[in-house]
N, C-alpha and C. Protein backbone atom coordinates (compact mmCIF):
# COMPACT_ATOMS: atom_id res chain seq x y z
N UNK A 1 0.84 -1.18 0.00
CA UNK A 1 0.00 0.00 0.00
C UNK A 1 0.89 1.24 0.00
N UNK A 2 0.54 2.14 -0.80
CA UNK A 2 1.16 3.54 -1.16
C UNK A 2 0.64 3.74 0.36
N UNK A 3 2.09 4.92 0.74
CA UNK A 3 2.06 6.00 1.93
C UNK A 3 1.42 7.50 1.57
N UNK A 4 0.21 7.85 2.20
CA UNK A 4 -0.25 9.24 1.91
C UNK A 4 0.96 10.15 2.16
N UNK A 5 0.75 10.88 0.84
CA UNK A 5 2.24 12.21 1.28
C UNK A 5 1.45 13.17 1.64
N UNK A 6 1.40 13.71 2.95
CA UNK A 6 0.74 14.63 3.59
C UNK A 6 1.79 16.19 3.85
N UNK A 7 1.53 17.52 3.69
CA UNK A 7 2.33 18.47 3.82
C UNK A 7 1.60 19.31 4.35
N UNK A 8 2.23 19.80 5.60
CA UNK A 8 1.64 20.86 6.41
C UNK A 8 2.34 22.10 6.57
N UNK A 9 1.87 23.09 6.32
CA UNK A 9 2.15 24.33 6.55
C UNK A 9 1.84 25.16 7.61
N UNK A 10 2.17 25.26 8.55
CA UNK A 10 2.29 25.17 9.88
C UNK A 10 3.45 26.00 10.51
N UNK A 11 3.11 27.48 11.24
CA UNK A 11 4.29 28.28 11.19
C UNK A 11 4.29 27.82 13.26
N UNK A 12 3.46 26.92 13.80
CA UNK A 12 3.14 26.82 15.22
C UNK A 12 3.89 25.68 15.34
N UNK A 13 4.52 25.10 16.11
CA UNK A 13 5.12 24.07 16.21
C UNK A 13 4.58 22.92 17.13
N UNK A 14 3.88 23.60 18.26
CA UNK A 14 3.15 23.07 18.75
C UNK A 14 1.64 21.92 18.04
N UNK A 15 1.18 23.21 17.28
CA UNK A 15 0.08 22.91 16.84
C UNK A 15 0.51 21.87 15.69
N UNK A 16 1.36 22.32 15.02
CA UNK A 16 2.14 21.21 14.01
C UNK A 16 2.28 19.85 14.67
N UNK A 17 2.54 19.86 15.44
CA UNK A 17 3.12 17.86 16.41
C UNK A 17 1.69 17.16 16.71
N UNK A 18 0.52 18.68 17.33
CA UNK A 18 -0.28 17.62 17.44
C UNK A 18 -1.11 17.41 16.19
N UNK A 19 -1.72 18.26 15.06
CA UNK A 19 -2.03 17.47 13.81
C UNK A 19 -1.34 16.34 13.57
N UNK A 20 -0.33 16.62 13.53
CA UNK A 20 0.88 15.01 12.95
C UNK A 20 0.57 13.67 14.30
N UNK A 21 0.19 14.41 15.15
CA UNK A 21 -0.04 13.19 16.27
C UNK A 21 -1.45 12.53 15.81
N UNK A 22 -2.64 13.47 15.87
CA UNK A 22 -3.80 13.20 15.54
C UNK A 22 -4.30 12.43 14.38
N UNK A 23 -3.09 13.24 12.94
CA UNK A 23 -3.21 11.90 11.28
C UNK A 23 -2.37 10.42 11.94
N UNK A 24 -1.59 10.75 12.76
CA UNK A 24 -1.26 9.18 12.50
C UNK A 24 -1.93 8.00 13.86
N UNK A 25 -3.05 8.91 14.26
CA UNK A 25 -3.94 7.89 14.88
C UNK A 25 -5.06 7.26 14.10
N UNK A 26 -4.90 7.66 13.13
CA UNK A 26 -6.06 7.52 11.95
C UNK A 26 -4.99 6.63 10.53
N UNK A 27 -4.33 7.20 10.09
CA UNK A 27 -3.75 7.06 8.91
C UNK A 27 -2.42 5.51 9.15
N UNK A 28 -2.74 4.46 8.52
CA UNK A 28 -1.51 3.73 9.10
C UNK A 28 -0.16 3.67 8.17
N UNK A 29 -0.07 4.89 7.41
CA UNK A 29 1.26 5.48 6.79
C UNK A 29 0.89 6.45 6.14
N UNK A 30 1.80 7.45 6.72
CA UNK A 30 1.91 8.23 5.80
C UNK A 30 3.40 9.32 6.18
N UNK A 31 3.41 10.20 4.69
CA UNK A 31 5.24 10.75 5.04
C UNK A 31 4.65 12.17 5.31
N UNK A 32 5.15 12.25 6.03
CA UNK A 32 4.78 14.07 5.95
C UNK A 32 6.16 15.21 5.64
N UNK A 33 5.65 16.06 5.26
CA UNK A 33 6.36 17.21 4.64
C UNK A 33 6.03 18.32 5.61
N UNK A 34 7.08 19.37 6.25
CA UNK A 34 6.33 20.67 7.00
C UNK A 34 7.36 21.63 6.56
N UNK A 35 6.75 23.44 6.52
CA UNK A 35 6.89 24.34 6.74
C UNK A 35 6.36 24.94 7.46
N UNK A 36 7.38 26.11 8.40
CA UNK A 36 7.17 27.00 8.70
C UNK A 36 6.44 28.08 8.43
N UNK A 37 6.75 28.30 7.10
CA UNK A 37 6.42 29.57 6.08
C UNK A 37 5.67 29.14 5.18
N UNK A 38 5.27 30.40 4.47
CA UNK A 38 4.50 30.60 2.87
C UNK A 38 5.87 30.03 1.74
N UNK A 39 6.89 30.95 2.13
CA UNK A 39 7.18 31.20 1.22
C UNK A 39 8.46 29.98 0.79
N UNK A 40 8.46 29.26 2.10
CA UNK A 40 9.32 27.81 2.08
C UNK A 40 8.47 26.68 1.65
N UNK A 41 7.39 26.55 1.92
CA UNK A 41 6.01 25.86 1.65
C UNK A 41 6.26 25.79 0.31
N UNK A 42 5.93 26.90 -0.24
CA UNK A 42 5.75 26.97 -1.84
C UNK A 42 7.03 26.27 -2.63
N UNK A 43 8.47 26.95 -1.97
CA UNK A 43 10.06 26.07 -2.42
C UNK A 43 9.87 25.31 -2.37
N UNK A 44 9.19 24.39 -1.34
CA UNK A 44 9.33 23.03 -1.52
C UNK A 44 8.84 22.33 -2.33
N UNK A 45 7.45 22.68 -2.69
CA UNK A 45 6.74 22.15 -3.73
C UNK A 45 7.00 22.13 -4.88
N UNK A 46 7.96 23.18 -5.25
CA UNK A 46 8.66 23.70 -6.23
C UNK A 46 9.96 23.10 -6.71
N UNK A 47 10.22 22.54 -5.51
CA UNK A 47 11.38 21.73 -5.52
C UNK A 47 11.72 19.98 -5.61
N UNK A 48 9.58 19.65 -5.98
CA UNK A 48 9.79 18.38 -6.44
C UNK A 48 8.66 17.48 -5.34
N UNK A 49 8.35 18.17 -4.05
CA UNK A 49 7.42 17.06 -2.88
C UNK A 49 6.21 17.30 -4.02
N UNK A 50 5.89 16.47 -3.61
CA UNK A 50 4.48 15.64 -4.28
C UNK A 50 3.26 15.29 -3.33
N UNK A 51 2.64 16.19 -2.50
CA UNK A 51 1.59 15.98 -1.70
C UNK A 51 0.61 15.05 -2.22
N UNK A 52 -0.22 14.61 -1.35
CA UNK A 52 -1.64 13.85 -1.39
C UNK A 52 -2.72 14.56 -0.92
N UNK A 53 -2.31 15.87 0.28
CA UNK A 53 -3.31 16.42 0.50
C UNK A 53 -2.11 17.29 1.76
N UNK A 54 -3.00 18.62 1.73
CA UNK A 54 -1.85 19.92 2.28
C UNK A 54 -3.08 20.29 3.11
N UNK A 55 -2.29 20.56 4.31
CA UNK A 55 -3.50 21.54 5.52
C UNK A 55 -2.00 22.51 5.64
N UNK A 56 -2.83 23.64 5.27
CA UNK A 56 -2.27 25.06 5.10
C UNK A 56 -3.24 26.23 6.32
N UNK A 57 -1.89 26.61 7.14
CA UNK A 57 -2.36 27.77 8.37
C UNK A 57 -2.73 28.87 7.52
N UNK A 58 -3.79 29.57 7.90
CA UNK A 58 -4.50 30.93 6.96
C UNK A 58 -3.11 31.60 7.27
N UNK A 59 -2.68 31.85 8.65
CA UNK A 59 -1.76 33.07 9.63
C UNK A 59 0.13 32.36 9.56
N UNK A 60 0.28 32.10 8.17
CA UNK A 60 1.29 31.56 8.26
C UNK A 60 2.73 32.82 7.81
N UNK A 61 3.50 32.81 8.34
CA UNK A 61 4.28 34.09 7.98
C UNK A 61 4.96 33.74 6.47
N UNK A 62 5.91 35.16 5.84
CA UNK A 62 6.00 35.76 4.79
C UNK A 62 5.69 35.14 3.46
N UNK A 63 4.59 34.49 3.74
CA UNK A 63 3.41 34.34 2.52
C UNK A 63 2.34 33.60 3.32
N UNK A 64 0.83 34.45 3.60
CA UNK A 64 0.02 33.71 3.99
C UNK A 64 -0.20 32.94 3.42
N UNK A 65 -1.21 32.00 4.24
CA UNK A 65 -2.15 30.61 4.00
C UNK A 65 -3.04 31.23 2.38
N UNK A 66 -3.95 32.09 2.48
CA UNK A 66 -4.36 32.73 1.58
C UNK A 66 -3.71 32.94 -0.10
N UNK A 67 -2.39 33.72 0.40
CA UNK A 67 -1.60 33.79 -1.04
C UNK A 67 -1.54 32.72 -1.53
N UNK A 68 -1.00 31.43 -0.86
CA UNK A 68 -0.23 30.50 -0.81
C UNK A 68 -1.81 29.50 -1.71
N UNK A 69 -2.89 29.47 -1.19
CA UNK A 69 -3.83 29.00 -1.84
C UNK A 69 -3.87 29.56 -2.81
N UNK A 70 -3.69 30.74 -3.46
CA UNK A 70 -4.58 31.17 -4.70
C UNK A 70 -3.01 30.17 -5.79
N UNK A 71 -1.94 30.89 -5.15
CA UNK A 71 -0.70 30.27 -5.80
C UNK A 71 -0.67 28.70 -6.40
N UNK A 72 -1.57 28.18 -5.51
CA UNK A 72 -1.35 26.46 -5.71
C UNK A 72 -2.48 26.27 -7.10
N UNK A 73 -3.36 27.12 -6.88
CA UNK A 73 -5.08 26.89 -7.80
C UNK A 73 -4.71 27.46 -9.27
N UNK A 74 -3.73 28.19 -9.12
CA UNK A 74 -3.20 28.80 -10.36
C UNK A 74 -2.33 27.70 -11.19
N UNK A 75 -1.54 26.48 -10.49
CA UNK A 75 -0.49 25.49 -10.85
C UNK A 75 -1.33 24.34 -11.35
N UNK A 76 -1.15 24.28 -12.43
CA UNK A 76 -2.07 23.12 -13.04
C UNK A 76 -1.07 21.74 -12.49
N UNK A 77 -0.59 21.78 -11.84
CA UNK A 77 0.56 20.70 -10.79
C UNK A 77 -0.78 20.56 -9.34
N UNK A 78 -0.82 21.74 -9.08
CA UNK A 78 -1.80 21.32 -7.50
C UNK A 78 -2.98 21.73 -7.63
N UNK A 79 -3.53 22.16 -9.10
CA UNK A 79 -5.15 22.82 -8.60
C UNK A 79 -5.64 21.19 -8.14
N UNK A 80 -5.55 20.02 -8.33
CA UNK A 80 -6.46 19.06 -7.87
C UNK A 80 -6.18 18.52 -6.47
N UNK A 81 -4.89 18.85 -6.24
CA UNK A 81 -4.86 18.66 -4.45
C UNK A 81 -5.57 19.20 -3.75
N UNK A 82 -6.04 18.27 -2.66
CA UNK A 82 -6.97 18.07 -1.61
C UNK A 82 -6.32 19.75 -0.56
N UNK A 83 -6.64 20.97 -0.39
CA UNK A 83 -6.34 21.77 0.22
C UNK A 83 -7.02 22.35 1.84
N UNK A 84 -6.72 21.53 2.61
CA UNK A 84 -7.38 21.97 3.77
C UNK A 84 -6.56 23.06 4.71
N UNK A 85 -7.46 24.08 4.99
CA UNK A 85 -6.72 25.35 5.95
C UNK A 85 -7.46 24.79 7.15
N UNK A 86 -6.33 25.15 8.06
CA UNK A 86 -6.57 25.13 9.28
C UNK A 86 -5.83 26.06 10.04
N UNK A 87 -6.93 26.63 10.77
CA UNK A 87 -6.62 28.16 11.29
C UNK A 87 -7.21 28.07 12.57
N UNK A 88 -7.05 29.38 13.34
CA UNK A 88 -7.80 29.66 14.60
C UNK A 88 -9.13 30.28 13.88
N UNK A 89 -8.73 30.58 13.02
CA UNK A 89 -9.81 32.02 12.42
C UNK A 89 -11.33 31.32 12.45
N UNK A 90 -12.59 31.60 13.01
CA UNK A 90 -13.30 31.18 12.62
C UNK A 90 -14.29 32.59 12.10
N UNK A 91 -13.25 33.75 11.37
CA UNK A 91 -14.40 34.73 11.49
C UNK A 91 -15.14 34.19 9.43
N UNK A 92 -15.75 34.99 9.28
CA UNK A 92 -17.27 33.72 7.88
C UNK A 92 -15.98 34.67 6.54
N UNK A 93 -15.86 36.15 6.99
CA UNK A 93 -14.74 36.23 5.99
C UNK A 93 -13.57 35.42 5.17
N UNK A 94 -12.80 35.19 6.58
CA UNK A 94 -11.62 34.10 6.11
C UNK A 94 -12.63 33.00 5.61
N UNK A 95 -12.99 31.99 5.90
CA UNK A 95 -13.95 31.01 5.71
C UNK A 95 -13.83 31.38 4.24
N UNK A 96 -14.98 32.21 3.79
CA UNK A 96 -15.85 32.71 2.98
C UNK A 96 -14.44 33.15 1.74
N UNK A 97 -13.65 33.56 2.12
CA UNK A 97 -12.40 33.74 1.15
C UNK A 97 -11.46 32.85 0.74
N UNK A 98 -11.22 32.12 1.69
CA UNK A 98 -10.77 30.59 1.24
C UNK A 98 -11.53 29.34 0.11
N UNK A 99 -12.93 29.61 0.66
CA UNK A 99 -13.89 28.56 -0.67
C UNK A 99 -13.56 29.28 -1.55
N UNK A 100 -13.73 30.66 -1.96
CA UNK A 100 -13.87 31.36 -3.26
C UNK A 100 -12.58 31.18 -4.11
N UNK A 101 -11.68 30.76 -3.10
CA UNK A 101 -10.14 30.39 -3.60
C UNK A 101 -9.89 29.35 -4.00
N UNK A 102 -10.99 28.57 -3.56
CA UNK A 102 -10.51 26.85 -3.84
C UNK A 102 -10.05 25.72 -3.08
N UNK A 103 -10.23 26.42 -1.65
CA UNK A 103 -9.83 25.49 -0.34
C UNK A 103 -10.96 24.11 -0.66
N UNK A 104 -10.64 23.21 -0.43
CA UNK A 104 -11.46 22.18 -0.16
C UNK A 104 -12.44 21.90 0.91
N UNK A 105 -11.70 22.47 1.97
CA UNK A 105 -12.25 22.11 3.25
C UNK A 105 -11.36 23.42 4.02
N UNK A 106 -12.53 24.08 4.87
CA UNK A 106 -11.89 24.57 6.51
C UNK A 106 -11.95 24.49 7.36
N UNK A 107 -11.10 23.75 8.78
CA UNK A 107 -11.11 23.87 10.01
C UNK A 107 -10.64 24.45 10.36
N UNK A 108 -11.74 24.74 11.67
CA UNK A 108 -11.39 25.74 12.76
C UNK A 108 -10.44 24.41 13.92
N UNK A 109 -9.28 25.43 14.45
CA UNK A 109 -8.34 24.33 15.04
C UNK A 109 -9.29 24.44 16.07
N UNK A 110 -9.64 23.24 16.66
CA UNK A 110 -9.98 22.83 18.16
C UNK A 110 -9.24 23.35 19.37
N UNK A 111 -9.91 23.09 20.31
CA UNK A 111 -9.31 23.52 21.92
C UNK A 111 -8.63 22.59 22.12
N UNK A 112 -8.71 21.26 22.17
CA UNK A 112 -8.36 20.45 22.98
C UNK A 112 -7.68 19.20 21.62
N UNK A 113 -6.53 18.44 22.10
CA UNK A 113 -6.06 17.37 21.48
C UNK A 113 -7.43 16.23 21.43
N UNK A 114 -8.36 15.84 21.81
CA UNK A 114 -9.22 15.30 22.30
C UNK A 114 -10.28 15.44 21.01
N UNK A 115 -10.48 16.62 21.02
CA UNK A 115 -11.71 17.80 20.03
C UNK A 115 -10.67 17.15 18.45
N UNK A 116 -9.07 17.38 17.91
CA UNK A 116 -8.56 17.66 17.46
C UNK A 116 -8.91 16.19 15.97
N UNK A 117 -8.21 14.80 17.52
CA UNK A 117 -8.24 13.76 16.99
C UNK A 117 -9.86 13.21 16.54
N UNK A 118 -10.83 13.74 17.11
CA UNK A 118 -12.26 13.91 17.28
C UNK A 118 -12.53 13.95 15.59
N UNK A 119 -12.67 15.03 15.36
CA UNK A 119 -11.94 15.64 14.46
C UNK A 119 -11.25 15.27 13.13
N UNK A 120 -10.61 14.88 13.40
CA UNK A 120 -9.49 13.85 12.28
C UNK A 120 -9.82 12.74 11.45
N UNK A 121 -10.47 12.15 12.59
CA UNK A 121 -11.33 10.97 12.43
C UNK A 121 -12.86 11.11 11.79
N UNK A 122 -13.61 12.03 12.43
CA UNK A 122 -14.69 11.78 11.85
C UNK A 122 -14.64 12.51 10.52
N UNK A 123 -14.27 13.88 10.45
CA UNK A 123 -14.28 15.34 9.43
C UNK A 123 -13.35 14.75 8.11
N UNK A 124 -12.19 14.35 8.29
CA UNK A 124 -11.42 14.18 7.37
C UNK A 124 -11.41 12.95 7.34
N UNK A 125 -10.48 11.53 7.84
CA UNK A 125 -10.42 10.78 7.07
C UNK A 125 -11.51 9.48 7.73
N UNK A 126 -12.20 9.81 7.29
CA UNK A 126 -13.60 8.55 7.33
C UNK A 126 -13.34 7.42 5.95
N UNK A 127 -13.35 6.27 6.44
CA UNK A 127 -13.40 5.05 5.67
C UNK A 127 -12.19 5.40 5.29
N UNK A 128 -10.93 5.36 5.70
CA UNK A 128 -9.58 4.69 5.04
C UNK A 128 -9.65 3.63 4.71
N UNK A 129 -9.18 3.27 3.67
CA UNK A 129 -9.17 1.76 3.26
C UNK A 129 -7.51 1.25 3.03
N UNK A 130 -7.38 -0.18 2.98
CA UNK A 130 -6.10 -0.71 2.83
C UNK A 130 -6.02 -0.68 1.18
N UNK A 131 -6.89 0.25 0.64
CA UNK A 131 -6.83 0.21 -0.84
C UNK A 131 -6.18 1.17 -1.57
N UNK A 132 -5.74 1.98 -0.57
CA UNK A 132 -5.21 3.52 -0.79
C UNK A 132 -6.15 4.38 -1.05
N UNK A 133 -7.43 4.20 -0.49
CA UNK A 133 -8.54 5.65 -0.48
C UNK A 133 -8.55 6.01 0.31
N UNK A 134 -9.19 7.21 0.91
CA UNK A 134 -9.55 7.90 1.70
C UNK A 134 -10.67 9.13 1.91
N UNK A 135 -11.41 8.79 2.47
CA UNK A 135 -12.65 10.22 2.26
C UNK A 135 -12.38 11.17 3.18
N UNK A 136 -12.07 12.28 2.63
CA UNK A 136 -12.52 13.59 3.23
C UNK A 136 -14.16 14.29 2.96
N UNK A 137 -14.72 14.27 4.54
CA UNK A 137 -15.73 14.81 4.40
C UNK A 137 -16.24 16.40 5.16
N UNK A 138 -16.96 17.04 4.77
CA UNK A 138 -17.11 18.21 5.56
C UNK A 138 -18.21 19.10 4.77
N UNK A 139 -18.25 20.50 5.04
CA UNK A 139 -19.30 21.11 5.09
C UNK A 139 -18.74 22.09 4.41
N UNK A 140 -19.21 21.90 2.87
CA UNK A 140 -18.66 23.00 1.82
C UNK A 140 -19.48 24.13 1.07
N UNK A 141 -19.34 25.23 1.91
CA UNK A 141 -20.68 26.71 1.03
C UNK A 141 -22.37 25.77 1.09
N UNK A 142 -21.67 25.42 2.72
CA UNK A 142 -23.72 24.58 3.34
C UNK A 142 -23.88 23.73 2.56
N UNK A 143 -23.59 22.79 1.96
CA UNK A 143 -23.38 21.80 1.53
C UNK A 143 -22.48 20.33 1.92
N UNK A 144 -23.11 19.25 2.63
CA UNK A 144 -22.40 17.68 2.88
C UNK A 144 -21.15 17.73 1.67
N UNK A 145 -20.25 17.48 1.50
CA UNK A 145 -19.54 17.14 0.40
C UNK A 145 -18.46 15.79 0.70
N UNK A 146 -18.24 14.97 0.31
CA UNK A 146 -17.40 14.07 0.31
C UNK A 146 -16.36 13.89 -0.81
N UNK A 147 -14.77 13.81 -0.62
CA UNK A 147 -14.19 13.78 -1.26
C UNK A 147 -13.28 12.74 -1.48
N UNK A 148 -13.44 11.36 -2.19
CA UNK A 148 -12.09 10.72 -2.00
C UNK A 148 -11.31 10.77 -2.98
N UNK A 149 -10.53 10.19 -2.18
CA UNK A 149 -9.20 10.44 -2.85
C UNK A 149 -8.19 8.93 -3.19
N UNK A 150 -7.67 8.58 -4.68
CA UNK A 150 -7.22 7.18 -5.03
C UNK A 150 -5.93 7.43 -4.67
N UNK A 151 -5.25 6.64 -3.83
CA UNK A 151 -3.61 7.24 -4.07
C UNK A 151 -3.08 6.34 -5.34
N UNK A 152 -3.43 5.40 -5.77
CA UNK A 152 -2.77 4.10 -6.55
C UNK A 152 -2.92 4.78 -8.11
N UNK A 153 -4.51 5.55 -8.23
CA UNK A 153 -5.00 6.21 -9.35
C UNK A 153 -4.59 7.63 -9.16
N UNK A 154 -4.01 7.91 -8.04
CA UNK A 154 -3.73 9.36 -8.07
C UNK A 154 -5.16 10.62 -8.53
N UNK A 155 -6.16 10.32 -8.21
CA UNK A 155 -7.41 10.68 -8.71
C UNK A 155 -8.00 11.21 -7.23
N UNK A 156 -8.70 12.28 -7.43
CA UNK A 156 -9.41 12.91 -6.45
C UNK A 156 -10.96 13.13 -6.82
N UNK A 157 -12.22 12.96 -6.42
CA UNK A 157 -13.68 13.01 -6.88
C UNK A 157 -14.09 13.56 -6.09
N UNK A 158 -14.83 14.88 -5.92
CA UNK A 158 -15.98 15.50 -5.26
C UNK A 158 -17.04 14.47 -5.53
N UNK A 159 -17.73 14.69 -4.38
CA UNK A 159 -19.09 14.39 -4.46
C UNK A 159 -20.43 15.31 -3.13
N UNK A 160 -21.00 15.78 -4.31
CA UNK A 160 -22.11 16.50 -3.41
C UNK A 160 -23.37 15.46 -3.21
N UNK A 161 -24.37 15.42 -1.97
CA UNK A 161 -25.55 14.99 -1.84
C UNK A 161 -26.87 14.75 -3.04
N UNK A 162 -26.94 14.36 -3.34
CA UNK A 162 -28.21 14.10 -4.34
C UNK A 162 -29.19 15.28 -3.70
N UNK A 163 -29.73 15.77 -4.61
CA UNK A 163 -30.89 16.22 -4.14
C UNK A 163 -32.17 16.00 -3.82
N UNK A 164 -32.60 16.29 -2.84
CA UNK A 164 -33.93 15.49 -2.79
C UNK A 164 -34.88 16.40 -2.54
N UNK A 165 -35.03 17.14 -2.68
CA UNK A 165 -36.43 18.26 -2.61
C UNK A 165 -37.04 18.19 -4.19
């Protein structure tokens, strides 16, 4: 089984160990990639890592979370990566400026390691399989959305709710 290449952008160090604590109570491989920065984040990617899916801090120093999204949506290399921000921010602006950018998904970071792995498990990776999938699910512009993701096919699929009204 392929290892998810996971890359976090993460200028907190703290907060960085426990995401990485929380995916690998869930995930049973994967490599991770971190920055500090925007603007090391972006070098790196630039320099050849190959994500599976990036949780990017909105408040990350000398290139926000923000820039750093529009930058990736512009790269016909990462517009199809899985882009989750995770911020303190829960004001509907940031939110609301990130979808329009192309974030996939936004969390608000939790209080507690507890809330975090909570979290991890249910929001993002629901039904891992030993097949190399994985669903990310969450709540996109009020909308259920589910997203998996093939690592073997390298393929990513939205999927919205059927409608039923």
């Amino acid at each position: 089984m392929d290892k998810v290449n996971i890359f976090i952008a993460e200028d907190d160090r703290d907060d960085f160990l426990l995401l990485k604590e929380a995916i690998e109570t869930v995930l049973p491989k994967f490599n991770v990639n971190h920055s500090y920065d925007g603007k090391a984040f972006l070098q790196s990617l630039q320099n050849g890592v190959e994500p599976d899916l990036i949780f990017l801090d909105l408040n990350i120093p000398k290139k926000n979370g923000i820039d750093c999204l529009i930058e990736l949506r512009q790269n016909k290399d990462f517009h199809d990566v899985p882009i989750i921000i995770y911020s303190t921010s829960s004001h509907f602006e940031d939110i609301d400026n990130c979808y329009k950018n192309g974030c996939t998904l936004y969390l608000v970071k939790p209080d507690s390691f507890v809330d975090l792995v909570t979290q991890v498990k249910k929001d993002l990776f629901s039904n891992w399989s030993s097949k190399g999938r994985f669903t990310i699910q969450g709540i996109v512009r009020g909308k259920k959305t589910r997203i998996v993701i093939s690592l073997a096919a390298k393929t990513r699929r939205t999927e919205l709710p059927k409608n039923t009204s």
